[in-house]
Protein backbone atom coordinates (compact mmCIF):
# COMPACT_ATOMS: atom_id res chain seq x y z
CA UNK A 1 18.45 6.01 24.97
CA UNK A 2 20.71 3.52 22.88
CA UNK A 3 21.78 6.10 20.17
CA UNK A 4 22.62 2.67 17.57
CA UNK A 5 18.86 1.62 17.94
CA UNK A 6 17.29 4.98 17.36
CA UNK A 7 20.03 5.15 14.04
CA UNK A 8 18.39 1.62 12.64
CA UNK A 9 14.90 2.53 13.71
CA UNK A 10 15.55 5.73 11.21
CA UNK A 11 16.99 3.94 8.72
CA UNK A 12 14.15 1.19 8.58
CA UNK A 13 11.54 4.47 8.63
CA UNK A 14 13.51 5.95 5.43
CA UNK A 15 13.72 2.92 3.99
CA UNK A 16 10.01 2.09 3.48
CA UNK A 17 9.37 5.17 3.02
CA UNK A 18 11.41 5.97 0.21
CA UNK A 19 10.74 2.56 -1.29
CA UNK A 20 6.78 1.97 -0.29
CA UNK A 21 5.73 5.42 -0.36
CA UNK A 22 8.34 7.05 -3.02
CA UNK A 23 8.57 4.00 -5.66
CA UNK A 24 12.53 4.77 -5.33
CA UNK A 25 14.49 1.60 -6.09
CA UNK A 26 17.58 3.37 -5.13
CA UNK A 27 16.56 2.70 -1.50
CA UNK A 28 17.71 -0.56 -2.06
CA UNK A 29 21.18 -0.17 -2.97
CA UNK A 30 21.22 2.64 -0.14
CA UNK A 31 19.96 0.61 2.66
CA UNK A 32 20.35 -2.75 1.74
CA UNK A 33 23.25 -4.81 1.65
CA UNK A 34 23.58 -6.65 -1.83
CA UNK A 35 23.85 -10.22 0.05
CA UNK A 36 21.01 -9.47 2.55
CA UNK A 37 19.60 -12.94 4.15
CA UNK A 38 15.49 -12.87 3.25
CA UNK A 39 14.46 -15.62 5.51
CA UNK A 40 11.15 -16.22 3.91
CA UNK A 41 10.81 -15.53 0.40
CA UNK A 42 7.94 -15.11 -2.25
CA UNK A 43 7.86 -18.16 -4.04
CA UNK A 44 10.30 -17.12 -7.03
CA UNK A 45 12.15 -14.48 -5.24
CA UNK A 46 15.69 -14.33 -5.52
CA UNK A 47 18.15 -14.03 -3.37
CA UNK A 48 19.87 -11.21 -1.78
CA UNK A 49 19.19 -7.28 -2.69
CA UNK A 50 17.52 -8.50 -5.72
CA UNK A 51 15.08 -10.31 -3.78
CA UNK A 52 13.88 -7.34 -1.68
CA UNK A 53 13.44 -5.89 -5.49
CA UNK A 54 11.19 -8.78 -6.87
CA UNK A 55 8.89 -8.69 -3.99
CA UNK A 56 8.60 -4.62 -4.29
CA UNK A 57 8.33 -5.27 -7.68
CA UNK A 58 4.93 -7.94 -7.79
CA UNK A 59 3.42 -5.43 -5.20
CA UNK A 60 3.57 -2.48 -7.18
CA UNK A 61 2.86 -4.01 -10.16
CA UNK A 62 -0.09 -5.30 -8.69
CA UNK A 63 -1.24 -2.33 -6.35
CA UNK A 64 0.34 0.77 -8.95
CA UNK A 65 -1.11 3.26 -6.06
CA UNK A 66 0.87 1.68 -3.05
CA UNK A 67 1.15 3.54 0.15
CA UNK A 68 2.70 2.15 3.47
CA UNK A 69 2.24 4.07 7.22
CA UNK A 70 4.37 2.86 9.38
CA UNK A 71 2.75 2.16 12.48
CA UNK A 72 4.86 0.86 14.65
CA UNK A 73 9.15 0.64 15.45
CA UNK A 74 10.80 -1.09 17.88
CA UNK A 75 14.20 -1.56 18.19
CA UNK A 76 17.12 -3.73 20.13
CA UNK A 77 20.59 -4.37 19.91
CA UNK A 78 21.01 -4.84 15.71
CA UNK A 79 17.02 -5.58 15.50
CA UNK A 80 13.99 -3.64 14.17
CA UNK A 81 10.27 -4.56 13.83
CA UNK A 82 8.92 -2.48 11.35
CA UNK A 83 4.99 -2.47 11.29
CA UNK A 84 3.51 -1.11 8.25
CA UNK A 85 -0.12 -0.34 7.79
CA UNK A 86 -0.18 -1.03 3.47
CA UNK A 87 -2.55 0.05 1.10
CA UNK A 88 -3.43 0.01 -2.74
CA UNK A 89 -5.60 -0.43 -5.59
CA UNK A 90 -5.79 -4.09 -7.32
CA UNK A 91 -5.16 -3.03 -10.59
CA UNK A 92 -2.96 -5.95 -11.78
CA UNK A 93 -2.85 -9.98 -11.34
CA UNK A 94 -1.72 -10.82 -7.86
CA UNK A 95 -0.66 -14.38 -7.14
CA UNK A 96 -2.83 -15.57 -10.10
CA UNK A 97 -5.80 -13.37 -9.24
CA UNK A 98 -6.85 -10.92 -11.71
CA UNK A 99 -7.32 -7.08 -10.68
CA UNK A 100 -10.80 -6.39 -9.21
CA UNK A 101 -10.32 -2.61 -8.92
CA UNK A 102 -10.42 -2.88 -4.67
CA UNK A 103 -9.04 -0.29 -2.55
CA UNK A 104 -7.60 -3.15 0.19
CA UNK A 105 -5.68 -2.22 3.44
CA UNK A 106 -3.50 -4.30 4.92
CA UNK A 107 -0.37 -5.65 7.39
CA UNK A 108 2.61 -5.65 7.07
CA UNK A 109 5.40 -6.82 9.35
CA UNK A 110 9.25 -6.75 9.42
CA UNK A 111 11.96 -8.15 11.60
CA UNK A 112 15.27 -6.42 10.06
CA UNK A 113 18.53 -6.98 11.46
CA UNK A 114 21.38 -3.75 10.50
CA UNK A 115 24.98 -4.27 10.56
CA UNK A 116 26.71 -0.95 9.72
CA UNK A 117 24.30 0.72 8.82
CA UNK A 118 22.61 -1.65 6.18
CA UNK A 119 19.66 -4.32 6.28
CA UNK A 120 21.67 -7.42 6.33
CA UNK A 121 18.48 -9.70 7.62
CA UNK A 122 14.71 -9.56 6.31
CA UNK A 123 11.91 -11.64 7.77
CA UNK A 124 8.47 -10.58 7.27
CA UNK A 125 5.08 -11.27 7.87
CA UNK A 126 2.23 -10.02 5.75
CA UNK A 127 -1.83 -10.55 5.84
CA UNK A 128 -2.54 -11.88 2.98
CA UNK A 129 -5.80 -13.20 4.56
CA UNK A 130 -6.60 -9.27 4.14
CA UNK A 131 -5.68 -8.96 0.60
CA UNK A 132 -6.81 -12.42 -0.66
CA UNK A 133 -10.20 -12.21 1.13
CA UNK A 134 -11.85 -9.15 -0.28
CA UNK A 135 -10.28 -10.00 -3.73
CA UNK A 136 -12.55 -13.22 -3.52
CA UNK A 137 -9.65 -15.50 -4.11
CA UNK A 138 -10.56 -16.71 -0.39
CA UNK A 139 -13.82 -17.36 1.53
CA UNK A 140 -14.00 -17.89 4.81
């Protein structure tokens, strides 16, 4: 057992949980480094720490009641995927959609990459298919 990997693999775990489940910005600035690389942003994201911020801060805006399970860590050499099962109400406008009131469920995926201790690297993949679809902003 690579003791390093299992560290990150806790740290990502704490991370969204303390910042998903907990609403506590302060994960950031714990777990984050300031000039972390988000490979692909939310249109008007900013860069860096401040990015991982924005992003947090449309989703709970738009889901107030957001809860994330993580599902799923795997870890090698400076890597994580986090999979996180997501969850909320739609009680705000969401990319231009106004709230419906819908419990939605969805995925949520993240490579991170950890370089003493602190997410340095953030790609991630989300369903928006799931959250778009039930909204009605999306028929298929």
């Amino acid at each position: 057992m690579d003791t390093k990997v299992e560290m990150n693999k806790a740290i990502c775990k704490v991370f969204f949980d303390e910042l998903l489940n907990q609403d506590n910005l302060a994960a950031v600035d714990k777990f984050v480094d300031s000039g972390v690389e988000i490979v692909n942003p939310f249109l008007g994201q900013r860069s860096g720490s401040d990015g991982i911020r924005d992003i947090n801060e449309i989703y709970r805006i738009a889901f107030p009641d957001l809860k994330a399970n993580c599902t799923e860590l795997i870890g090698e050499g400076d890597q994580v995927v986090v999979k996180l099962q997501l969850s909320g109400t739609h009680g705000d406008v969401f990319m231009n959609i106004p709230a419906t009131g819908k419990k939605l469920s969805w995925e949520h995926i993240a490579i991170v990459k950890l370089v003493g201790e602190k997410i340095v690297s953030y790609w991630s993949m989300i369903d928006h298919l799931a959250i778009l679809q039930p909204m009605g902003a999306v028929a298929i």
